[in-house]
C-alpha atoms as a PDB file:
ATOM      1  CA  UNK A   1      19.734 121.284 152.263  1.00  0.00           C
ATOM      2  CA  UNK A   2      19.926 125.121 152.002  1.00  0.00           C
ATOM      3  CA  UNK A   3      17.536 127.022 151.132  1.00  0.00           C
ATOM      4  CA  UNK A   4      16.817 129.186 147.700  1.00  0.00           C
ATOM      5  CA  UNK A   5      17.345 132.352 149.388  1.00  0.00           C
ATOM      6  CA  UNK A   6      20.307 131.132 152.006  1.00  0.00           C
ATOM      7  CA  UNK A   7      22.228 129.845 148.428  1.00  0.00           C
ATOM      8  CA  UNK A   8      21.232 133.353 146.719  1.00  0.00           C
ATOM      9  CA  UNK A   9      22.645 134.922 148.907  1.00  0.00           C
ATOM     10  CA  UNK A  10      26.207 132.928 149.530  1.00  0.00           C
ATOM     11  CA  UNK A  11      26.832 134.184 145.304  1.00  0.00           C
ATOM     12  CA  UNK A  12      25.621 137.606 145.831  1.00  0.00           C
ATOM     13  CA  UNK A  13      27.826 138.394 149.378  1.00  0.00           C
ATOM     14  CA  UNK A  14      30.646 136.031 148.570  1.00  0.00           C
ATOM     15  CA  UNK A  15      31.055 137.144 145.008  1.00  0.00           C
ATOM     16  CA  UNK A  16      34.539 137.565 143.719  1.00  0.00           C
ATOM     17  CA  UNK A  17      33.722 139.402 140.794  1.00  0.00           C
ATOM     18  CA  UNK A  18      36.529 138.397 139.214  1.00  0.00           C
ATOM     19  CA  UNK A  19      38.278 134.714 139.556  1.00  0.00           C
ATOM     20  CA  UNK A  20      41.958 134.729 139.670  1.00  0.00           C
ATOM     21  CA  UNK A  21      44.480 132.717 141.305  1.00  0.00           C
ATOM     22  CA  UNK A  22      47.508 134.746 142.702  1.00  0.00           C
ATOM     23  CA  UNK A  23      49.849 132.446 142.312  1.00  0.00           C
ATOM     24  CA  UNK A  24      49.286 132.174 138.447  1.00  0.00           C
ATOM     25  CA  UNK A  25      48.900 135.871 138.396  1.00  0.00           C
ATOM     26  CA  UNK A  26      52.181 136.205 139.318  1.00  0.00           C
ATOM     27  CA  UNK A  27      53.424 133.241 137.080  1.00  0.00           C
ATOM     28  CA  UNK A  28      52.049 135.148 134.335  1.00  0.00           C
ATOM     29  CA  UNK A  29      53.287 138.841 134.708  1.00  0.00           C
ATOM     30  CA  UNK A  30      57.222 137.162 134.917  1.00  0.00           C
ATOM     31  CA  UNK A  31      56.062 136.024 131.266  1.00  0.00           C
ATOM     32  CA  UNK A  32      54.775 139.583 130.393  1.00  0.00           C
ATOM     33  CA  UNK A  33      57.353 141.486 132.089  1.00  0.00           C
ATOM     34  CA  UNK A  34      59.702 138.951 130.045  1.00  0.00           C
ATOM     35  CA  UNK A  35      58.536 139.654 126.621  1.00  0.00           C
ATOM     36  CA  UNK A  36      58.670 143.459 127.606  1.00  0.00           C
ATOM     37  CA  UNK A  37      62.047 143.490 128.690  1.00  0.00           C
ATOM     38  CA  UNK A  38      63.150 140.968 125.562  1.00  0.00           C
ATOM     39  CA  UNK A  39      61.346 143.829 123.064  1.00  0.00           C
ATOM     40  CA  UNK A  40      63.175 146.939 124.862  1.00  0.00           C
ATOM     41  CA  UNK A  41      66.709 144.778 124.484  1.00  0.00           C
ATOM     42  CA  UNK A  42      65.792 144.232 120.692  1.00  0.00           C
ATOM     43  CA  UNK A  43      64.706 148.440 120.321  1.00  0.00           C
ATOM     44  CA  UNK A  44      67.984 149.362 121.873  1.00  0.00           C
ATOM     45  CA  UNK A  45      69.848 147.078 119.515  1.00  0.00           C
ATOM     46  CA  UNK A  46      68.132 148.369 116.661  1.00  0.00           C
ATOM     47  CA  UNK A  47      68.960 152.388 117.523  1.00  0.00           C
ATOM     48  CA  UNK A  48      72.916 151.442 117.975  1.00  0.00           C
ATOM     49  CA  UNK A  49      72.904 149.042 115.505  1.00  0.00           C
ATOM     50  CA  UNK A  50      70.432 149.287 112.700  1.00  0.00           C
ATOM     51  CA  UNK A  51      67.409 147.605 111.490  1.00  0.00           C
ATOM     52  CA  UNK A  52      68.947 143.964 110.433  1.00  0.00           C
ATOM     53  CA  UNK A  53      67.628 140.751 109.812  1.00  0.00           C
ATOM     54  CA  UNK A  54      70.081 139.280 112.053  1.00  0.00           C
ATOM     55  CA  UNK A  55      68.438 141.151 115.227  1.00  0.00           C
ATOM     56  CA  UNK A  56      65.442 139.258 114.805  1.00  0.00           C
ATOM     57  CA  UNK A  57      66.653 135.373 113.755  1.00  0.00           C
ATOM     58  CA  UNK A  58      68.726 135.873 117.042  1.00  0.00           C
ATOM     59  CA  UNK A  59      65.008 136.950 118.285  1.00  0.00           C
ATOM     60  CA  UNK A  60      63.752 133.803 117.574  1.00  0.00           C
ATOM     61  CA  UNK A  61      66.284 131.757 118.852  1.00  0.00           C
ATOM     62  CA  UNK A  62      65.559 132.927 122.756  1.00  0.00           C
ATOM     63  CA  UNK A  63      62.863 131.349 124.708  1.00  0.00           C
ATOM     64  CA  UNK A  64      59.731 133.140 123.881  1.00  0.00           C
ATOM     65  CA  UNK A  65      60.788 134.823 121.435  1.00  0.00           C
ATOM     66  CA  UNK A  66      58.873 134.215 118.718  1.00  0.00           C
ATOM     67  CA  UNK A  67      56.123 135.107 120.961  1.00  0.00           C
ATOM     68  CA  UNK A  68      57.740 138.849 121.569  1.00  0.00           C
ATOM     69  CA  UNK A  69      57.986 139.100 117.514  1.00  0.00           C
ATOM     70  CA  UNK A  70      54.360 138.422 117.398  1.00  0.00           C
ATOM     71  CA  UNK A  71      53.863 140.892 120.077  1.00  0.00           C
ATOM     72  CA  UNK A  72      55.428 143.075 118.409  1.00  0.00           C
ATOM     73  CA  UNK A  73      53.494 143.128 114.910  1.00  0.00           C
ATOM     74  CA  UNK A  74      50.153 142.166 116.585  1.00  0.00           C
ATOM     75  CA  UNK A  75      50.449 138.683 114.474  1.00  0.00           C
ATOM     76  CA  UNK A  76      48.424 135.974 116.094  1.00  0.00           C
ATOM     77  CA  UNK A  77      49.905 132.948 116.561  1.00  0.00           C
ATOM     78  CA  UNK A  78      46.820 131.168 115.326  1.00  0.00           C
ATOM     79  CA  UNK A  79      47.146 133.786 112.076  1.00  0.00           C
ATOM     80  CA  UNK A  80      50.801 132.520 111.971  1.00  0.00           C
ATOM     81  CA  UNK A  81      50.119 129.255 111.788  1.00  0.00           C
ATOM     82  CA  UNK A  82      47.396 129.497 109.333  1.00  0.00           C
ATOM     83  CA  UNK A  83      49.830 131.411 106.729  1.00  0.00           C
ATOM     84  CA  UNK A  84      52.756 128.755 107.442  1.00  0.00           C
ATOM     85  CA  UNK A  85      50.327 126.187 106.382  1.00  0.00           C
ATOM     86  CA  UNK A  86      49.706 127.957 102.757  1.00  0.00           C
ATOM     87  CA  UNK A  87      52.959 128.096 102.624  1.00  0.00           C
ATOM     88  CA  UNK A  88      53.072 124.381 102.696  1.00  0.00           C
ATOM     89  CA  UNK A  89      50.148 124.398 100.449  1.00  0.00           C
ATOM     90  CA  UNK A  90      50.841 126.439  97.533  1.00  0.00           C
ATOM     91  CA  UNK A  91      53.626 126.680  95.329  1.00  0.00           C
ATOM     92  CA  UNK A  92      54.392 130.332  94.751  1.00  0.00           C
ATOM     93  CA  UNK A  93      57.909 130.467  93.161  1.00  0.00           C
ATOM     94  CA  UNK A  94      58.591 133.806  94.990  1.00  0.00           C
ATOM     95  CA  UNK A  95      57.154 133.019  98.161  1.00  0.00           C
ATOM     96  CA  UNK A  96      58.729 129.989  98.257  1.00  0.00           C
ATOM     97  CA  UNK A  97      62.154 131.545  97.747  1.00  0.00           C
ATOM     98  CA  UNK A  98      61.583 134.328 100.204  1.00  0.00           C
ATOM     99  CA  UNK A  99      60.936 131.871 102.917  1.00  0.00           C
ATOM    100  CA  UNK A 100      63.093 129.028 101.449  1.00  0.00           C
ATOM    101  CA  UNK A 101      60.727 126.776 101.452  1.00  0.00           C
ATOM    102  CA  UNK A 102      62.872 123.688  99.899  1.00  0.00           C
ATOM    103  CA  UNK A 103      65.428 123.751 103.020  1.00  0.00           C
ATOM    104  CA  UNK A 104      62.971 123.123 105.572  1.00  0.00           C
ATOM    105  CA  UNK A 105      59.626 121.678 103.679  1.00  0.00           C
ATOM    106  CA  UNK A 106      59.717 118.562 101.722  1.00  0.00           C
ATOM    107  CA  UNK A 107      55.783 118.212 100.280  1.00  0.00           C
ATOM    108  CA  UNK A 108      55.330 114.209 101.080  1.00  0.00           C
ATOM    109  CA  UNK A 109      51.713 113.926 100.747  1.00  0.00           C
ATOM    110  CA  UNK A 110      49.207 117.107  99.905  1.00  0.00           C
ATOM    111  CA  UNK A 111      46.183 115.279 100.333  1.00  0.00           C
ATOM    112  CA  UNK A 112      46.991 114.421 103.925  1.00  0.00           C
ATOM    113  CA  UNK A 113      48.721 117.941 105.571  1.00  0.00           C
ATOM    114  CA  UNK A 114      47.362 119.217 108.954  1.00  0.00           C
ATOM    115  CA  UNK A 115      48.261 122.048 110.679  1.00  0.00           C
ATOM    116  CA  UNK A 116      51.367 122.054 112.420  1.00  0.00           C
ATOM    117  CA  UNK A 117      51.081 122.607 116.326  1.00  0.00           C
ATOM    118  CA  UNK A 118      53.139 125.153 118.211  1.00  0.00           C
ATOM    119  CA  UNK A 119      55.295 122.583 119.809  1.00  0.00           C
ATOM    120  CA  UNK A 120      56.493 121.605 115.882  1.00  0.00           C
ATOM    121  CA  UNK A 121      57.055 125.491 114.988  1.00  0.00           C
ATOM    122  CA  UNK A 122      59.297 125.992 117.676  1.00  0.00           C
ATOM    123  CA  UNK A 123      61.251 123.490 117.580  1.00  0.00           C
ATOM    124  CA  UNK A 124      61.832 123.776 113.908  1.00  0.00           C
ATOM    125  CA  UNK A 125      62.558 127.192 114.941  1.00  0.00           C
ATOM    126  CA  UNK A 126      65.516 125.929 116.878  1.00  0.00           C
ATOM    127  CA  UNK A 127      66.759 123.556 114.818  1.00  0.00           C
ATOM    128  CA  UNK A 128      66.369 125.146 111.327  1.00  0.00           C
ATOM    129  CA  UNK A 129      68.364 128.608 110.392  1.00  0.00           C
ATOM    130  CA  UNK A 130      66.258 128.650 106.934  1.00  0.00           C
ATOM    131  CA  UNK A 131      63.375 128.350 108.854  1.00  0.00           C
ATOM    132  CA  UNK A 132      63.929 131.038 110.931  1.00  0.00           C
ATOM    133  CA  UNK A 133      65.378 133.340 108.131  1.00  0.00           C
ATOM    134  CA  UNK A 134      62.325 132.391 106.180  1.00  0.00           C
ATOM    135  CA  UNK A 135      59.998 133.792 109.512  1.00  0.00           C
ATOM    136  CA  UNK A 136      62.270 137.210 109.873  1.00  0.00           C
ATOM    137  CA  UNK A 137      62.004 137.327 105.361  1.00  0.00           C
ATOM    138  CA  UNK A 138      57.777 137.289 105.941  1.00  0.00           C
ATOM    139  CA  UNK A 139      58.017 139.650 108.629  1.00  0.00           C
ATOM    140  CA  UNK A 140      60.336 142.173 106.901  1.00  0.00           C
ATOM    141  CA  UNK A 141      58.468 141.695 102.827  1.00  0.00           C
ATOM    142  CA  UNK A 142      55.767 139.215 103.057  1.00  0.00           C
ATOM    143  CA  UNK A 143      53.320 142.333 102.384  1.00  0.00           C
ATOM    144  CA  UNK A 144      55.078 143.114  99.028  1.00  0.00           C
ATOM    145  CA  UNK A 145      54.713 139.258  97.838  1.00  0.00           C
ATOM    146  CA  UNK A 146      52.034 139.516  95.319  1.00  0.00           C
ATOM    147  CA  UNK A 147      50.829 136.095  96.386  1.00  0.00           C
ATOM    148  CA  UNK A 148      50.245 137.210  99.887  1.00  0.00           C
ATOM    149  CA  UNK A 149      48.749 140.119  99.203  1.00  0.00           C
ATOM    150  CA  UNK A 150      46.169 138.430  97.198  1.00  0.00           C
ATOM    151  CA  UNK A 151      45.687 136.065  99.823  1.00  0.00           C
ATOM    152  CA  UNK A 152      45.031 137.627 103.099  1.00  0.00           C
ATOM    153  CA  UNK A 153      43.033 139.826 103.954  1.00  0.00           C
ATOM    154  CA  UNK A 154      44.462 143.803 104.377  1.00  0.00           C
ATOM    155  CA  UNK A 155      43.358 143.957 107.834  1.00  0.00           C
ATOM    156  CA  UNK A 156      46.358 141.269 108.605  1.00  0.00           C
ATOM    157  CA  UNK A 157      48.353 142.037 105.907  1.00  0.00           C
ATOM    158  CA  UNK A 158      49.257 145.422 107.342  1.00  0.00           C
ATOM    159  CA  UNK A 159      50.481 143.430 110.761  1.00  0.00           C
ATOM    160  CA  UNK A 160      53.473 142.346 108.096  1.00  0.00           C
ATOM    161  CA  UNK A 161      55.115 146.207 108.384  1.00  0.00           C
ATOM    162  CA  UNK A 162      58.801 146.600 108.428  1.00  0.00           C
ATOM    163  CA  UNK A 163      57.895 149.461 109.911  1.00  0.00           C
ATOM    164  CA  UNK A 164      56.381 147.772 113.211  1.00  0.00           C
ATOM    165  CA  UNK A 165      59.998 145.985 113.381  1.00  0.00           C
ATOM    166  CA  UNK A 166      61.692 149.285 113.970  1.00  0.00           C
ATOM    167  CA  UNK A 167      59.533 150.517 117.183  1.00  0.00           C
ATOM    168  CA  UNK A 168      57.905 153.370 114.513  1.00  0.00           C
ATOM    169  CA  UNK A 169      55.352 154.920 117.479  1.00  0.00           C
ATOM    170  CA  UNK A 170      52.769 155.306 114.681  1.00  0.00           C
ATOM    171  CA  UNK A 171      53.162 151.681 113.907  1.00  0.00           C
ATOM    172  CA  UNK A 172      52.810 150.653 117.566  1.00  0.00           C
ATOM    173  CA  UNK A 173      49.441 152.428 117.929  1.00  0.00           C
ATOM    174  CA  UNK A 174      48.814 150.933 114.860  1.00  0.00           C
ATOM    175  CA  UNK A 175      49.150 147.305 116.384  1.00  0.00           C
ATOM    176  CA  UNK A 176      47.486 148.276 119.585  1.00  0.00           C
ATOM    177  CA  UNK A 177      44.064 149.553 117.080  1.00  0.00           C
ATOM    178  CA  UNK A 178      44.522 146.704 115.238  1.00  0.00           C
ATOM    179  CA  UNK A 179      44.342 144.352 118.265  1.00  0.00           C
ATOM    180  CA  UNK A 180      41.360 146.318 120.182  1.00  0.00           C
ATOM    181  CA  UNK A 181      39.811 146.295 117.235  1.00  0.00           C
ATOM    182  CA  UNK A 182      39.960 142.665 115.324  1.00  0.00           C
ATOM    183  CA  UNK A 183      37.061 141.633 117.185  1.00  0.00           C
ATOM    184  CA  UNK A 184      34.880 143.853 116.143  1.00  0.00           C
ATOM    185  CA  UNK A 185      36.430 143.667 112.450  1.00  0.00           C
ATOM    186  CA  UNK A 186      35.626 140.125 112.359  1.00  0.00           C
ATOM    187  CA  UNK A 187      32.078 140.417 113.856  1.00  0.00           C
ATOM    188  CA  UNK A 188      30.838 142.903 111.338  1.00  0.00           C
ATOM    189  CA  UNK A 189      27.959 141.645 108.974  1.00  0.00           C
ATOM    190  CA  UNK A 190      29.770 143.471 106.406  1.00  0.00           C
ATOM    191  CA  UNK A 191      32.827 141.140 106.482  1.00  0.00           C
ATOM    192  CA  UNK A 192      30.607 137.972 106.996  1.00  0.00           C
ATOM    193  CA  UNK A 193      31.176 135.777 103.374  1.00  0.00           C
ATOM    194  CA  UNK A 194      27.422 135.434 103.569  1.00  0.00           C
ATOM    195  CA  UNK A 195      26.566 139.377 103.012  1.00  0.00           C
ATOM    196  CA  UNK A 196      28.539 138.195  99.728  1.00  0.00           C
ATOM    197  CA  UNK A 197      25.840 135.920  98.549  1.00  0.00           C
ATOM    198  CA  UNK A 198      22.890 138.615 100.098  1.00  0.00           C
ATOM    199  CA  UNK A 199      24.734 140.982  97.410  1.00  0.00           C
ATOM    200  CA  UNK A 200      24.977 138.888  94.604  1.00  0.00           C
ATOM    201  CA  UNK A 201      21.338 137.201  94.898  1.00  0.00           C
ATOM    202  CA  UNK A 202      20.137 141.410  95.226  1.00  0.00           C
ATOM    203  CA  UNK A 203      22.012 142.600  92.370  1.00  0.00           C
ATOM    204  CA  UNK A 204      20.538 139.984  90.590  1.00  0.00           C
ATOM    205  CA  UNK A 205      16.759 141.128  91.547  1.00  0.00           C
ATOM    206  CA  UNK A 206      16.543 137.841  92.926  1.00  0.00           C
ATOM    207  CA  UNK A 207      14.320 137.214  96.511  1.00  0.00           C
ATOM    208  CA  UNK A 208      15.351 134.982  99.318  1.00  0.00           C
ATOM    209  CA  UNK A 209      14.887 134.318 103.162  1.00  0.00           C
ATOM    210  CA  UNK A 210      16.337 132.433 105.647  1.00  0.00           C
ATOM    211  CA  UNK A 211      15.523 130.812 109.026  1.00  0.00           C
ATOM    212  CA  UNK A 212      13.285 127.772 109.222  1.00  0.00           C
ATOM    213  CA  UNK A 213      11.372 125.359 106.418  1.00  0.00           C
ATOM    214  CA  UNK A 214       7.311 124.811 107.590  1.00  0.00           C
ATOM    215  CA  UNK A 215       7.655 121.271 106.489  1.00  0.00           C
ATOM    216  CA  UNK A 216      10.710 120.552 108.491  1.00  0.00           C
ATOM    217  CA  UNK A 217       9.024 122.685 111.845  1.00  0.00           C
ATOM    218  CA  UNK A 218       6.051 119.885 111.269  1.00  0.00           C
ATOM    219  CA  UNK A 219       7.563 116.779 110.779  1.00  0.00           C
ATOM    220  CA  UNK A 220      10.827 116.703 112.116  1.00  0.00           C
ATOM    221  CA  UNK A 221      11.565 120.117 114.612  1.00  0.00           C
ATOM    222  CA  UNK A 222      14.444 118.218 116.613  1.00  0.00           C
ATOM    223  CA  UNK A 223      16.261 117.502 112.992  1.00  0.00           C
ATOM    224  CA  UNK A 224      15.938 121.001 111.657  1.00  0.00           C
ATOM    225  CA  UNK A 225      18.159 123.706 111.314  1.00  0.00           C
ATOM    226  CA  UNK A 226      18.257 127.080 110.099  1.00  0.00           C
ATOM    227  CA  UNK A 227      18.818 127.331 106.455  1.00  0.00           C
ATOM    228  CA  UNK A 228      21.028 130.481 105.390  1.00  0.00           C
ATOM    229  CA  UNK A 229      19.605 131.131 102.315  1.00  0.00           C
ATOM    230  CA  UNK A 230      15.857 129.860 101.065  1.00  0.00           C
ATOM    231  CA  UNK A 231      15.730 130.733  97.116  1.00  0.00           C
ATOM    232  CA  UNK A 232      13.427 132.297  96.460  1.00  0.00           C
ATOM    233  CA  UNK A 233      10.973 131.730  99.740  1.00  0.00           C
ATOM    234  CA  UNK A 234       9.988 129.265 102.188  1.00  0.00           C
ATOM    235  CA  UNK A 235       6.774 128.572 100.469  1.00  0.00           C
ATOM    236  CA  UNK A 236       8.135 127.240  97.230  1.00  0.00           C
ATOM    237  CA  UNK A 237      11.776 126.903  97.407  1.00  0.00           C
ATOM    238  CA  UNK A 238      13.932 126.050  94.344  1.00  0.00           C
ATOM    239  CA  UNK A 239      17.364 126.693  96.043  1.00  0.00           C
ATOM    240  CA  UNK A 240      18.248 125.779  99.762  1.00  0.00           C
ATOM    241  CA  UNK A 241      21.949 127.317 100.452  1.00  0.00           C
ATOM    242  CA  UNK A 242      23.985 126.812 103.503  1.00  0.00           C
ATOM    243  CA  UNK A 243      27.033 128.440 104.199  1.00  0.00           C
ATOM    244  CA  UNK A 244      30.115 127.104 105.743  1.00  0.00           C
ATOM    245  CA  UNK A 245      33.344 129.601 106.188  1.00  0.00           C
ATOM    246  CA  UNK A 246      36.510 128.257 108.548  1.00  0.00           C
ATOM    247  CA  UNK A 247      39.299 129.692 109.177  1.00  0.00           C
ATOM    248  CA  UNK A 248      40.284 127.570 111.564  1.00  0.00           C
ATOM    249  CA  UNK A 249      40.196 123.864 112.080  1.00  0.00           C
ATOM    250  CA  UNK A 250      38.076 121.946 115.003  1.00  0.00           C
ATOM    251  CA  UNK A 251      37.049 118.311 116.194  1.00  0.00           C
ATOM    252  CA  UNK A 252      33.652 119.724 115.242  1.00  0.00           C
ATOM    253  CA  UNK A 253      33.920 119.664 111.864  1.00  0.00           C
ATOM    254  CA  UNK A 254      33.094 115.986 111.771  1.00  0.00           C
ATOM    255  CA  UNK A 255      29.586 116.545 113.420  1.00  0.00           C
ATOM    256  CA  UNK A 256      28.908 119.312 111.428  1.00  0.00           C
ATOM    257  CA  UNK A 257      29.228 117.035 107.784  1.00  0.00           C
ATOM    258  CA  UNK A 258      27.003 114.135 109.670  1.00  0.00           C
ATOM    259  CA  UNK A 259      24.451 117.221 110.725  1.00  0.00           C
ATOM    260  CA  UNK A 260      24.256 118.444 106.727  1.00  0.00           C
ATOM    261  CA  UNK A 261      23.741 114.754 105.494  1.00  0.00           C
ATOM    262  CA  UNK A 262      20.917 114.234 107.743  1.00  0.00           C
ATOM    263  CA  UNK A 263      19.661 118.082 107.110  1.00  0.00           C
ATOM    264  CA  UNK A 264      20.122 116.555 103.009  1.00  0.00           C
ATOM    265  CA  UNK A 265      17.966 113.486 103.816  1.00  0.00           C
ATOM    266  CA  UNK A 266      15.186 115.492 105.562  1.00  0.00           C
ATOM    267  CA  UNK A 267      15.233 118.027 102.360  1.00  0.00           C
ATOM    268  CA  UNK A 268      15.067 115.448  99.814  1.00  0.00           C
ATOM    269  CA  UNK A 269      11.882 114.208 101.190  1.00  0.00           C
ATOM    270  CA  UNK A 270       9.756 116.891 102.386  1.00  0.00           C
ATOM    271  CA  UNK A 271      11.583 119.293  99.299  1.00  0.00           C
ATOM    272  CA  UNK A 272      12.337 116.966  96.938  1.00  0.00           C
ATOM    273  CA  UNK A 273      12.108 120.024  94.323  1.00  0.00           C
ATOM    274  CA  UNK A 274      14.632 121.899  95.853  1.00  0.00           C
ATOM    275  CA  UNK A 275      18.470 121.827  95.068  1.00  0.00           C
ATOM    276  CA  UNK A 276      20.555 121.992  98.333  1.00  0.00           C
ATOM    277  CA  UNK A 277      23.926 123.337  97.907  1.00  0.00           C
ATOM    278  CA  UNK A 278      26.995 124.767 100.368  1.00  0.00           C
ATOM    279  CA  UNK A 279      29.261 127.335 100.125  1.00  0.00           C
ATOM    280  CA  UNK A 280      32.177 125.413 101.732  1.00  0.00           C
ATOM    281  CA  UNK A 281      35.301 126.973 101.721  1.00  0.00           C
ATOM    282  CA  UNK A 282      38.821 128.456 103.682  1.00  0.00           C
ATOM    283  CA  UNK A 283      41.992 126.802 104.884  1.00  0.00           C
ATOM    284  CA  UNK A 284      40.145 125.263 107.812  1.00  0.00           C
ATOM    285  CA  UNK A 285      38.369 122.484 105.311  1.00  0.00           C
ATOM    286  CA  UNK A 286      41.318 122.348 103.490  1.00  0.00           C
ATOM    287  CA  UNK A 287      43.773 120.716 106.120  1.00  0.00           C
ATOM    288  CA  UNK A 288      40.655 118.243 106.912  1.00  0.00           C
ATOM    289  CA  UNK A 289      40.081 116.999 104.316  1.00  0.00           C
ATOM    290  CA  UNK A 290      38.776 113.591 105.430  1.00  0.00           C
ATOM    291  CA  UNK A 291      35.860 115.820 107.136  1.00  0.00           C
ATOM    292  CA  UNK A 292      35.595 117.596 103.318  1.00  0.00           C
ATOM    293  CA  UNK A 293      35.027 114.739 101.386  1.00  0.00           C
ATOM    294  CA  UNK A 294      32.086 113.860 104.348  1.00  0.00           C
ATOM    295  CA  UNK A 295      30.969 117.379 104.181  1.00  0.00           C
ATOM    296  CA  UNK A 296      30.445 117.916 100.181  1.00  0.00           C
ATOM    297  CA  UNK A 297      28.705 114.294 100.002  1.00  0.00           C
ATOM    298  CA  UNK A 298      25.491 116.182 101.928  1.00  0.00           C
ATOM    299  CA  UNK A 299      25.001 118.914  98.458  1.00  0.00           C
ATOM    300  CA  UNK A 300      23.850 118.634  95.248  1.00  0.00           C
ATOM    301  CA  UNK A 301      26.229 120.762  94.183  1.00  0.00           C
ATOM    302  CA  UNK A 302      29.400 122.911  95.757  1.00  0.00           C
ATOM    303  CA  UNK A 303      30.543 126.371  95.339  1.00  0.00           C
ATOM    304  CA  UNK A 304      33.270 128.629  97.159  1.00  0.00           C
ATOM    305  CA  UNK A 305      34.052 132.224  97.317  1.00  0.00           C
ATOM    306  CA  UNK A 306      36.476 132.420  94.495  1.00  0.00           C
ATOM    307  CA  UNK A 307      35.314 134.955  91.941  1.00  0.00           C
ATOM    308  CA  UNK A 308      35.753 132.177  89.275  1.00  0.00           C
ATOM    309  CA  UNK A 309      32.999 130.179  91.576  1.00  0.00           C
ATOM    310  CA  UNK A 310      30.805 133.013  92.815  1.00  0.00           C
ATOM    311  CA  UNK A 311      29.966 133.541  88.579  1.00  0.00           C
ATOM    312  CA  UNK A 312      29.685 130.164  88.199  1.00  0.00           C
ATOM    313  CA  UNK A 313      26.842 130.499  91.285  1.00  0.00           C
ATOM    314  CA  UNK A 314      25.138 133.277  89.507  1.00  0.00           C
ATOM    315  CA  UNK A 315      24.734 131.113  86.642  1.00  0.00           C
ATOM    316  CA  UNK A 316      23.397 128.629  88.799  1.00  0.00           C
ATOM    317  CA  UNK A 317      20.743 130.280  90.298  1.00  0.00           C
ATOM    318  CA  UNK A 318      19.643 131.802  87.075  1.00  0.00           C
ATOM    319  CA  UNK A 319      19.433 128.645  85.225  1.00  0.00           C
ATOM    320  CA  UNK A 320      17.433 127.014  87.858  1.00  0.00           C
ATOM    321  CA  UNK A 321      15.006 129.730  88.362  1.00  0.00           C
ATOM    322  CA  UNK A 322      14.428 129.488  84.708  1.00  0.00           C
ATOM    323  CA  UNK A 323      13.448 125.750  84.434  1.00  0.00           C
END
């Protein structure tokens, strides 16, 4: 066997740096330099032709196109499939004609949708016209629908430009910010859903903490978690909050309702004064909502970050302070 030192020193002189495997490299840029050359074919139809619709559902019919569209706008296809799946949701009467819903959506069961995978999209891509018209429609005036606008968030609602479709250079830099920049827009504490609560419980000269319980760090540390909100301290609290915000759906999901049931169980009896409630909410609970039903069973009591729900929380914590 080698020694510490000999196998030190094999990472630290044979180091790549940087894995990569040429072959796929190369694979790759053919798909980069593809969606490059399929965007300059679509610019130089637009200068001798116009900006039109038509450009774009012929777009979408080429391999990887849909792709170059996104490309294009700085749309994720994760985001994409997010807003197809309100789509299929709600029941917005001009949304639904803007994309027209009825030709290519028939709403069988609403209590059992799931996200559609990329492999579905496409091919209904292919094989659907409305469909297709529908995607070019959001692109071009999905950010006037007032539905939409309601709905998602600015930062993503500005991808849906009509101005990015027609190669504006302020609009490309716009998408290139946009993209360099979404990480950091989604990491900021200001844009977290819990800062909401922090605001709300402050405005309302109300004290909190969060982290760890004492009684659960005794009696069962390899149970606990940490609690997002403790109302109004750790010594004495009234109000345990926990916070869960997806956007997206996972296989996790499922351990994370049997974690908050146990994480109820432990509260009752070492808290049994407390009320322990979640802030459960965004499409990724929605399309699971076999995990939901699992997930709300673990709180005394539910609340989202609808406006309508956030006053109704106020009230909550007011009334129960005051008993």
């Amino acid at each position: 066997m080698k020694s510490v030192n000999e196998k030190y020193s094999t990472v630290i002189q044979k180091n790549t740096f940087y894995f990569s495997d040429h072959e796929f490299e190369h694979s790759y840029e053919g798909y980069i330099n593809s969606l490059k050359e399929t965007l300059l074919i679509i610019k130089n139809q637009i200068e001798i032709k116009g900006l039109k619709k038509e450009l774009f559902e012929e777009l979408l019919e080429k391999e990887n196109g849909l792709r170059a569209l996104l490309a294009l706008t700085g749309f994720s296809n994760e985001y994409l499939k997010r807003v197809i799946t309100i789509i299929r949701i709600m029941n917005d009467k001009e949304l639904n004609e803007l994309v027209y819903k009825k030709e290519w959506y028939i709403n069988t069961d609403q209590d059992d949708i799931e996200e559609w995978s990329d492999k579905t999209i496409i091919k209904l891509i292919k094989t659907n016209e409305f469909f297709r018209k529908g995607l070019v429609n959001l692109f071009f005036e999905g950010a006037s629908v007032p539905f939409l606008v309601k709905t998602i968030p600015l930062f993503e609602l500005k991808k849906l430009s009509i101005l990015k479709l027609r190669f504006e250079m302020s609009e490309l830099i716009d998408t290139i910010i946009r993209y360099k920049e979404k990480g950091s827009y989604s990491g900021r504490k200001e844009n977290n859903p819990e800062t909401v609560v922090s605001k709300l419980l402050k405005r309302l000269n109300v004290t909190f903490e969060t982290g760890d319980l004492g009684e659960l760090i005794k009696n069962a540390a390899d149970k606990k978690r940490t609690m997002d909100f403790i109302i109004p301290n750790k010594k004495e609290p009234r109000i345990i909050a926990e916070s869960s915000f997806l956007a997206t759906t996972s296989s996790g999901q499922g351990d994370k309702s049997k974690t908050e049931i146990a994480i109820d169980i432990l509260l009752k009896k070492h808290y049994p004064d407390a009320c322990f409630i979640g802030f459960v909410d965004e499409i990724g609970w929605y399309v699971r909502k076999h995990d939901l039903r699992r997930m709300v069973n673990a709180y005394e009591d539910v609340f989202t970050f609808h406006q309508d729900e956030l006053s109704r929380f106020e009230q909550f914590v007011q009334d129960t302070l005051r008993k």
